[in-house]
PDB file of N, CA and C in Angstrom:
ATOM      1  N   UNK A   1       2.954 -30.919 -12.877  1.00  0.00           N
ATOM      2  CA  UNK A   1       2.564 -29.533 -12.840  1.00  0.00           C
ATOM      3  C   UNK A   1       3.523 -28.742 -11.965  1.00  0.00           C
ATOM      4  N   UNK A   2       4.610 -28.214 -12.724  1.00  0.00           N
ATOM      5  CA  UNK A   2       5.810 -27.589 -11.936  1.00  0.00           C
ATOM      6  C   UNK A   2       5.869 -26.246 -12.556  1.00  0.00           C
ATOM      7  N   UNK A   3       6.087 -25.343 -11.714  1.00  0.00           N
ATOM      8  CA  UNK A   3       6.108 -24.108 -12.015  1.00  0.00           C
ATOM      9  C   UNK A   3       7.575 -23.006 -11.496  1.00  0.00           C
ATOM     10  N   UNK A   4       8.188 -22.542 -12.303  1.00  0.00           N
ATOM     11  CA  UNK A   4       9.489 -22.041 -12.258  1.00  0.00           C
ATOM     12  C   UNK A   4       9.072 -20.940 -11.397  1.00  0.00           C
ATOM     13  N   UNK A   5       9.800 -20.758 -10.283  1.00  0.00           N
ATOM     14  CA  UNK A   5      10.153 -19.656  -9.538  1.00  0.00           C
ATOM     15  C   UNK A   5      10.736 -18.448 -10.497  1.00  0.00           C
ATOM     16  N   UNK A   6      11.444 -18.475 -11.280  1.00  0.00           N
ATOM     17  CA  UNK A   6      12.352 -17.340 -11.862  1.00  0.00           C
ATOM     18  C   UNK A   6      11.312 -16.656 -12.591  1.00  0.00           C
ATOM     19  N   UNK A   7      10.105 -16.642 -12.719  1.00  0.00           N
ATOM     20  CA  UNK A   7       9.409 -15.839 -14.056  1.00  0.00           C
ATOM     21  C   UNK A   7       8.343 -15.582 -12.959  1.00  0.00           C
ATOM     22  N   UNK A   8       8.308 -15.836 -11.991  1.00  0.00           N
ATOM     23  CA  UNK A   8       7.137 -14.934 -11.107  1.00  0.00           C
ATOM     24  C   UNK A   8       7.417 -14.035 -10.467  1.00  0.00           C
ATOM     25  N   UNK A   9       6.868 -12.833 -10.375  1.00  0.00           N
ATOM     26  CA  UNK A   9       7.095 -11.163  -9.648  1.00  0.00           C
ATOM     27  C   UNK A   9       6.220 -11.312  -8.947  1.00  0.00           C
ATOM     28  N   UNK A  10       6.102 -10.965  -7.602  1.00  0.00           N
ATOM     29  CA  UNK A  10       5.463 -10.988  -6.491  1.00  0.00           C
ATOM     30  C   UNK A  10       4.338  -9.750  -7.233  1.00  0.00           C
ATOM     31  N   UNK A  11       3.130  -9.870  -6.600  1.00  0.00           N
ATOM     32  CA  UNK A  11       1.878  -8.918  -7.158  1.00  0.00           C
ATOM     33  C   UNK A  11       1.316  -8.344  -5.741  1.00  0.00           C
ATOM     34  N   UNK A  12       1.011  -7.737  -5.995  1.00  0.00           N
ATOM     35  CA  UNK A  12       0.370  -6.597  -4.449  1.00  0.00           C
ATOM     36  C   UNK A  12      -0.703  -5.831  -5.259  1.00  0.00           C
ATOM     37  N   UNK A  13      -1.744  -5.472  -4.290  1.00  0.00           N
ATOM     38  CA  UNK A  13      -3.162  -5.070  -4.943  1.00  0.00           C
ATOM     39  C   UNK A  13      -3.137  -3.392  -4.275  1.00  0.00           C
ATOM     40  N   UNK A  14      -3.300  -2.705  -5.244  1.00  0.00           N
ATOM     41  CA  UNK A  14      -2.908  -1.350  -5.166  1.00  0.00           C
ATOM     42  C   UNK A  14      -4.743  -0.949  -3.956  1.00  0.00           C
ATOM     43  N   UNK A  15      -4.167  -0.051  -2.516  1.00  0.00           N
ATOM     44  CA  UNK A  15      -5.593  -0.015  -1.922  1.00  0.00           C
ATOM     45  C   UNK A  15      -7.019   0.943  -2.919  1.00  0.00           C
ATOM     46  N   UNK A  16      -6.510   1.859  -3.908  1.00  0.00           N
ATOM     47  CA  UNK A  16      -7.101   2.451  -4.642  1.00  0.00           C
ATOM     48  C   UNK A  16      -7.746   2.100  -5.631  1.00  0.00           C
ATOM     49  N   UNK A  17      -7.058   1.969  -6.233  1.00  0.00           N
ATOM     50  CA  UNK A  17      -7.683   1.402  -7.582  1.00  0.00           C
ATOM     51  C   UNK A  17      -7.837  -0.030  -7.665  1.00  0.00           C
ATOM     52  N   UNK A  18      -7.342  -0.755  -6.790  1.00  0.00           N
ATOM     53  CA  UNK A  18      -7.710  -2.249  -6.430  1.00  0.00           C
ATOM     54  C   UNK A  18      -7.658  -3.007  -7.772  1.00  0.00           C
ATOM     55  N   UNK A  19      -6.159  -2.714  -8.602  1.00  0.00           N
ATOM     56  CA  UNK A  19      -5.558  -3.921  -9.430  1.00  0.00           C
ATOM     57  C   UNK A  19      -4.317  -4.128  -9.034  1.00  0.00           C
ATOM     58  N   UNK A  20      -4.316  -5.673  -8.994  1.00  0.00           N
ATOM     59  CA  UNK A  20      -3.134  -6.103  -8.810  1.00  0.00           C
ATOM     60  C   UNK A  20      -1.946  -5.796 -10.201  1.00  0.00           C
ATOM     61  N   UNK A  21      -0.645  -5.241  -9.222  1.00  0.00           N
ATOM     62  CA  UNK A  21       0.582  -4.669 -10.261  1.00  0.00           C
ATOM     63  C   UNK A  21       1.430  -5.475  -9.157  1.00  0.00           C
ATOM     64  N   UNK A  22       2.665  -5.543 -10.387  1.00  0.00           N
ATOM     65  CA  UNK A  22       4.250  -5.533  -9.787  1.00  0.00           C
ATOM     66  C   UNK A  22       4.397  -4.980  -8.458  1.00  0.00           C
ATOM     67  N   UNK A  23       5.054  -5.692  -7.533  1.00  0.00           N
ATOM     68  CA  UNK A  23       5.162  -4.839  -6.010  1.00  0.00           C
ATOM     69  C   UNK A  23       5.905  -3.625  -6.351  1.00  0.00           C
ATOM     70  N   UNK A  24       6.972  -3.731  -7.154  1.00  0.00           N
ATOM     71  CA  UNK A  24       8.001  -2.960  -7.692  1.00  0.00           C
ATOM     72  C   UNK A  24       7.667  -1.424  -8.039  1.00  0.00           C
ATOM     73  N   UNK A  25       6.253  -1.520  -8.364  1.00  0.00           N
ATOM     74  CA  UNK A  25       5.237  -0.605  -8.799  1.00  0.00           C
ATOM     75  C   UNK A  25       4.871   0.129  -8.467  1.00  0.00           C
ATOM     76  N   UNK A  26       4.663  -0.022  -7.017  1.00  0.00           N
ATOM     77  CA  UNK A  26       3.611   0.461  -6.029  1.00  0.00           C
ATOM     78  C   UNK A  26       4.379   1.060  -5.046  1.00  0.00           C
ATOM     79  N   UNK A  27       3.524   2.286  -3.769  1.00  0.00           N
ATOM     80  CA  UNK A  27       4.353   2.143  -2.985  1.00  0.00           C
ATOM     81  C   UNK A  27       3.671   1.856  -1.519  1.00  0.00           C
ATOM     82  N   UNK A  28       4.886   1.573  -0.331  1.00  0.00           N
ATOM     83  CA  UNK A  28       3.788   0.933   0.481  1.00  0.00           C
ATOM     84  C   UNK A  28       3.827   1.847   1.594  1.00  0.00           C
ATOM     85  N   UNK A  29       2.669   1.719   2.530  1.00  0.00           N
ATOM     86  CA  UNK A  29       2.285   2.852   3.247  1.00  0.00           C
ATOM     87  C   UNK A  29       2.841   1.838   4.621  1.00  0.00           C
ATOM     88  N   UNK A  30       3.298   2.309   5.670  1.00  0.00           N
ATOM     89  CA  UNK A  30       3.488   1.552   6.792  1.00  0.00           C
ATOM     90  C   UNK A  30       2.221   1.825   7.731  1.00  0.00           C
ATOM     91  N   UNK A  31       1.567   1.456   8.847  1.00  0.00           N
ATOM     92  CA  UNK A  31       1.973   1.635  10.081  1.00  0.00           C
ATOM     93  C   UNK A  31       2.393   1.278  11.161  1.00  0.00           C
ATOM     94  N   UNK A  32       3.286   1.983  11.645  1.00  0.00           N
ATOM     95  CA  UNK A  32       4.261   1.115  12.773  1.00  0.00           C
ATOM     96  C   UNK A  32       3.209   0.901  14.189  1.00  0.00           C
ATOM     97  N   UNK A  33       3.957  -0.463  15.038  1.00  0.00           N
ATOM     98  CA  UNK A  33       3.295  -0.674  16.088  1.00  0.00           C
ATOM     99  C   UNK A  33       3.084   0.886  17.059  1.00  0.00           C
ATOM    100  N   UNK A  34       3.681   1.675  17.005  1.00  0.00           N
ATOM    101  CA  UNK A  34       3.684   2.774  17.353  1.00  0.00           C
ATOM    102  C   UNK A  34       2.460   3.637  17.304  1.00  0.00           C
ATOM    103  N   UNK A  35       1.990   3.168  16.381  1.00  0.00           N
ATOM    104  CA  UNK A  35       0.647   4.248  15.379  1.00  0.00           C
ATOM    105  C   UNK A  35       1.167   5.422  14.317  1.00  0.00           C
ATOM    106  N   UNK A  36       2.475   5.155  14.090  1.00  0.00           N
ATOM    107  CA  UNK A  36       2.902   6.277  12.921  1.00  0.00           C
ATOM    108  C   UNK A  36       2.639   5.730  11.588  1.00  0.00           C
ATOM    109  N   UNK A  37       2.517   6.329  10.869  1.00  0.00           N
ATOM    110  CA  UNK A  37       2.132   6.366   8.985  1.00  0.00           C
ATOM    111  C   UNK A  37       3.476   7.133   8.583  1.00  0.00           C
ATOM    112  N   UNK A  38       4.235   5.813   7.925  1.00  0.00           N
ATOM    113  CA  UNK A  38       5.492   6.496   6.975  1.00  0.00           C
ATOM    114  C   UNK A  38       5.206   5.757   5.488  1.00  0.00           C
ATOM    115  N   UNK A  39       6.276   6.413   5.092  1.00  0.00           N
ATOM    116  CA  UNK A  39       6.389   5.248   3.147  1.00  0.00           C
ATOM    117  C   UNK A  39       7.343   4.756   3.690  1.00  0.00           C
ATOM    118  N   UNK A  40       7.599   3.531   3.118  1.00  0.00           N
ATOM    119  CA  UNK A  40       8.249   2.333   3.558  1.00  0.00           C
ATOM    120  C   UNK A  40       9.796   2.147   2.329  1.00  0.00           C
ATOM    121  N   UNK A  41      10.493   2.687   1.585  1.00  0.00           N
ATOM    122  CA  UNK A  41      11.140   2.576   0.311  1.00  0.00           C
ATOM    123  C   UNK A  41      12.290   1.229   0.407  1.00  0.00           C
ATOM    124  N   UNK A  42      11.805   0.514   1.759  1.00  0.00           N
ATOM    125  CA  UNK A  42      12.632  -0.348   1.442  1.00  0.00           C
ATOM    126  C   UNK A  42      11.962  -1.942   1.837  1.00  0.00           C
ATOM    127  N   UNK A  43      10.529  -1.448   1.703  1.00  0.00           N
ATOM    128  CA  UNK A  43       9.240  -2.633   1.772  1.00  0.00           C
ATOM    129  C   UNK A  43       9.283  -3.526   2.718  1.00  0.00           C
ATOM    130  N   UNK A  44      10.574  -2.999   3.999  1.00  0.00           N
ATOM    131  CA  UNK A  44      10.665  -4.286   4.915  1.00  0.00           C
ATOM    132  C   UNK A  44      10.582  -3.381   6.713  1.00  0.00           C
ATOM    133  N   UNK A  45       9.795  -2.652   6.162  1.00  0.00           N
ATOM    134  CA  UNK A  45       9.765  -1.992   7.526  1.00  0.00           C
ATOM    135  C   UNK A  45       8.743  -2.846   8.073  1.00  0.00           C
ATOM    136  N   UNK A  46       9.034  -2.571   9.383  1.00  0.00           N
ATOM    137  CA  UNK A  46       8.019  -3.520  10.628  1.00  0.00           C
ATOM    138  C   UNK A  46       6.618  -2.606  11.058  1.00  0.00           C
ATOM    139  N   UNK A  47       5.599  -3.572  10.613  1.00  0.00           N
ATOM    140  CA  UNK A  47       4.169  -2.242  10.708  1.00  0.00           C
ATOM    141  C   UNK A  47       3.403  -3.424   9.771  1.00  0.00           C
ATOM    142  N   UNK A  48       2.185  -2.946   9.879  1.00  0.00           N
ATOM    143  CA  UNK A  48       0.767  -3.116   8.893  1.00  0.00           C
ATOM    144  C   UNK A  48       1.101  -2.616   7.458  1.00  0.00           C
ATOM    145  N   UNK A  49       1.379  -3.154   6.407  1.00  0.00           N
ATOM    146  CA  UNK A  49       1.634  -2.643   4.991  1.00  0.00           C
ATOM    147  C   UNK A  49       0.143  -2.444   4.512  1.00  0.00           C
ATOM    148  N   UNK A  50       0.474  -0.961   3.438  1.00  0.00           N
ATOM    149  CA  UNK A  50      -0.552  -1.035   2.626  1.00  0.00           C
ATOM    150  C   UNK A  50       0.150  -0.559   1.081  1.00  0.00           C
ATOM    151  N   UNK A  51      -0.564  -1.147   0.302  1.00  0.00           N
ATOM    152  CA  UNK A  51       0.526  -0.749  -1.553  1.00  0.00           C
ATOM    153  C   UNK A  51      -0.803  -0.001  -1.882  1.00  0.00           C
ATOM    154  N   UNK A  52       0.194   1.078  -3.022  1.00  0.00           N
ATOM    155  CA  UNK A  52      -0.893   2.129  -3.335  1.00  0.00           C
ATOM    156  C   UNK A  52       0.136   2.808  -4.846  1.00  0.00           C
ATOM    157  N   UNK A  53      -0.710   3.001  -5.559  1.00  0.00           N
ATOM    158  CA  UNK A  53       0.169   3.143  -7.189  1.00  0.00           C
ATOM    159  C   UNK A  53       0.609   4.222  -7.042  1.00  0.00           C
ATOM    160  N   UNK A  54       1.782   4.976  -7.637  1.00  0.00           N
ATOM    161  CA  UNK A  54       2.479   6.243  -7.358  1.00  0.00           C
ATOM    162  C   UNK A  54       1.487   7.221  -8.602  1.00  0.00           C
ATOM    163  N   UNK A  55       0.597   7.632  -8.230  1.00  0.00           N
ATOM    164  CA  UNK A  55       0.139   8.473  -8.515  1.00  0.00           C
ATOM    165  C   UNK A  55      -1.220   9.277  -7.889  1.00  0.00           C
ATOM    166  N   UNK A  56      -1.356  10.515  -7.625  1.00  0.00           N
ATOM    167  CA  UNK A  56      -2.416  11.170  -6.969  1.00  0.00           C
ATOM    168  C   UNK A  56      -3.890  10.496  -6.741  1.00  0.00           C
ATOM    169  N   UNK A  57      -4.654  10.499  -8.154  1.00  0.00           N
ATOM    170  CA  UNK A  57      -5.706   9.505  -8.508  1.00  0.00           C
ATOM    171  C   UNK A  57      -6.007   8.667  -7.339  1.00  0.00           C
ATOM    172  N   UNK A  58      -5.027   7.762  -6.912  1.00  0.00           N
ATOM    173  CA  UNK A  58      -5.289   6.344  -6.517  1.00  0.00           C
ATOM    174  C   UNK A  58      -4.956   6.714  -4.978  1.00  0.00           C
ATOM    175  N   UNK A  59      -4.628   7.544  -4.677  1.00  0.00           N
ATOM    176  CA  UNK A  59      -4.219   8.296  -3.212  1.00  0.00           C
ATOM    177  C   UNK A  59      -5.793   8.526  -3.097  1.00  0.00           C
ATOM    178  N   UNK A  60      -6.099   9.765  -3.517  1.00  0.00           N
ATOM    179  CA  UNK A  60      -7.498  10.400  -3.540  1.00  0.00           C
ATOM    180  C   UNK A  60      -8.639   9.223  -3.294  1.00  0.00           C
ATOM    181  N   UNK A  61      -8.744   8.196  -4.628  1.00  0.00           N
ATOM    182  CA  UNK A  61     -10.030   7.248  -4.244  1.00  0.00           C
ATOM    183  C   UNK A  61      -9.747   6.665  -3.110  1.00  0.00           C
ATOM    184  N   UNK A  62      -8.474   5.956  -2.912  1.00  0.00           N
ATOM    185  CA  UNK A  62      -8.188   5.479  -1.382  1.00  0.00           C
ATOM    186  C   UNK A  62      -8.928   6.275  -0.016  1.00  0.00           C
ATOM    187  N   UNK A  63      -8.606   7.473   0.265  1.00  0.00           N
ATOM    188  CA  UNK A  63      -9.301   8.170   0.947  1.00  0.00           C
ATOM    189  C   UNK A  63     -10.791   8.219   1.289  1.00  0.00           C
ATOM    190  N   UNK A  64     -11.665   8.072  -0.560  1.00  0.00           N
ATOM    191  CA  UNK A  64     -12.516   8.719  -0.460  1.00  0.00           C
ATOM    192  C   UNK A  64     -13.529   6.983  -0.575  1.00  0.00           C
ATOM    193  N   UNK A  65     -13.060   6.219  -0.455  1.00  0.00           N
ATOM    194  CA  UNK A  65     -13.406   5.311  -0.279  1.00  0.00           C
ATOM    195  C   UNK A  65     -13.557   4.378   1.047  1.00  0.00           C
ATOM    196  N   UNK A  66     -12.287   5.181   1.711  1.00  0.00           N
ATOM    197  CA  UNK A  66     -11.931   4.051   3.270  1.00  0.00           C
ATOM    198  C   UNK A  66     -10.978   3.107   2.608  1.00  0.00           C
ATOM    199  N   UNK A  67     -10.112   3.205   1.987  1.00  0.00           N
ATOM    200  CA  UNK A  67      -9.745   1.792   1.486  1.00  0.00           C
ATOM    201  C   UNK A  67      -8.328   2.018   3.105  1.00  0.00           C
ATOM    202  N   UNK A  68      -8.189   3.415   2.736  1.00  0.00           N
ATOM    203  CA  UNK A  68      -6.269   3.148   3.983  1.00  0.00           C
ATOM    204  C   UNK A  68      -7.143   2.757   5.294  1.00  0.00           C
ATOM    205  N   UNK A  69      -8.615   3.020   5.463  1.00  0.00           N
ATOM    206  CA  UNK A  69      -9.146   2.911   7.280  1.00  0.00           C
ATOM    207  C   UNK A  69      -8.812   1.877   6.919  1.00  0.00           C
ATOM    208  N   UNK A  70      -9.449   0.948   6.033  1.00  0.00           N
ATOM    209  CA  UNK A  70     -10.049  -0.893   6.265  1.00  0.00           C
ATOM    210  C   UNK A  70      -8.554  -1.622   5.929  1.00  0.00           C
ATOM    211  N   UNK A  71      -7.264  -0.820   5.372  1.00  0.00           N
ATOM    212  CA  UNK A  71      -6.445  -1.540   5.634  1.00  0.00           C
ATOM    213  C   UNK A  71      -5.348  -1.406   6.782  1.00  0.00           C
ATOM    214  N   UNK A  72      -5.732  -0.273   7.308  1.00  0.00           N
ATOM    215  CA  UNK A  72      -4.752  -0.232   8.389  1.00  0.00           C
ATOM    216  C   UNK A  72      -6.210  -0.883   9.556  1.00  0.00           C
ATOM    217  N   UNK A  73      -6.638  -1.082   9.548  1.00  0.00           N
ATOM    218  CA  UNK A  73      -7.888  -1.144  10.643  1.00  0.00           C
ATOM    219  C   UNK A  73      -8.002   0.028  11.576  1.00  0.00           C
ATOM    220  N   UNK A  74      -7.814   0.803  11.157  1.00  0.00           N
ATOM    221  CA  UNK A  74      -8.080   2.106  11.889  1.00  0.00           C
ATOM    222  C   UNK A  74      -8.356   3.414  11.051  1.00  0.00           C
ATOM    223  N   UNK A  75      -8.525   4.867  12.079  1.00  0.00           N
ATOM    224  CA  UNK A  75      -8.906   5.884  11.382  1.00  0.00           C
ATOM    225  C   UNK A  75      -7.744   6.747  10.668  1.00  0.00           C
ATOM    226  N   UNK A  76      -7.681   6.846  10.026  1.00  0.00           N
ATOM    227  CA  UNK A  76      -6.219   7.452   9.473  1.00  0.00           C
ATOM    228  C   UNK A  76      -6.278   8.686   8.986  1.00  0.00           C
ATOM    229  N   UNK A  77      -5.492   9.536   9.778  1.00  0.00           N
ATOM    230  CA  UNK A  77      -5.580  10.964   9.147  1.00  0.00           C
ATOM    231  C   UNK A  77      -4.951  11.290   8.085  1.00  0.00           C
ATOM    232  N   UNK A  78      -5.833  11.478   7.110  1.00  0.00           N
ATOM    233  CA  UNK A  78      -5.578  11.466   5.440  1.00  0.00           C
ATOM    234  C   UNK A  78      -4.377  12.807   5.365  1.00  0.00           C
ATOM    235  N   UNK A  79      -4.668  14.140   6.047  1.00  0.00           N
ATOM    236  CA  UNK A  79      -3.682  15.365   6.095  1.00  0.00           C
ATOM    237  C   UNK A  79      -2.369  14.786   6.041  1.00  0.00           C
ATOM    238  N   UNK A  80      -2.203  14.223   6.656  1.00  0.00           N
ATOM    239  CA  UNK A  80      -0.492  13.452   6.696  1.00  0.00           C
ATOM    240  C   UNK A  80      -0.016  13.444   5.498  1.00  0.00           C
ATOM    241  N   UNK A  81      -0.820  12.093   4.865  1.00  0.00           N
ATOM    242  CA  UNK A  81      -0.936  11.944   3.855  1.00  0.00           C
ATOM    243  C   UNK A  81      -0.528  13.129   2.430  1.00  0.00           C
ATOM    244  N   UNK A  82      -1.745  13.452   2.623  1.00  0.00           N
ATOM    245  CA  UNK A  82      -1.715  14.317   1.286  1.00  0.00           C
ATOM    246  C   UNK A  82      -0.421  15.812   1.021  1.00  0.00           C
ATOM    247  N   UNK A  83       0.267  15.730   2.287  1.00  0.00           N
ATOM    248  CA  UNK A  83       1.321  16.723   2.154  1.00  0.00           C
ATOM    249  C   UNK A  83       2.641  16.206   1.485  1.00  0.00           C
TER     250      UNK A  83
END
């Protein structure tokens, strides 16, 4: 039972809509040890990651759900965000 590395794409679970897509897909929210909230466009920034699908929709339920509190473990000011 051997399984080829070359045909698997890493999967990340979008915090919104909570299906797993292509990382490639998504984008990821940082926060740095600092306490700042940036987008990350090069997925290797140093911080708490969160993936979230590039579109409004899945921003919005995130919010309106808690999904960015329960993944950053903290309170997150959505205003940032939504500008």
């Amino acid at each position: 039972m051997t399984t080829t590395l070359k045909n698997k794409t890493p999967q990340r679970k979008c915090i919104g809509c909570n299906e797993s897509k292509p990382k490639k897909e998504l984008i990821r929210i940082v926060r740095t040890p600092e306490g700042e909230m940036l987008l990350d466009s090069t997925g290797r920034a140093n911080g708490r990651g969160a993936y979230i699908c590039n579109n409004i929709d899945c921003l919005q339920k995130a919010i309106k759900t808690k999904g960015l509190n329960r993944a950053f473990k903290m309170n997150v000011d959505t205003d940032v965000l939504l500008k």
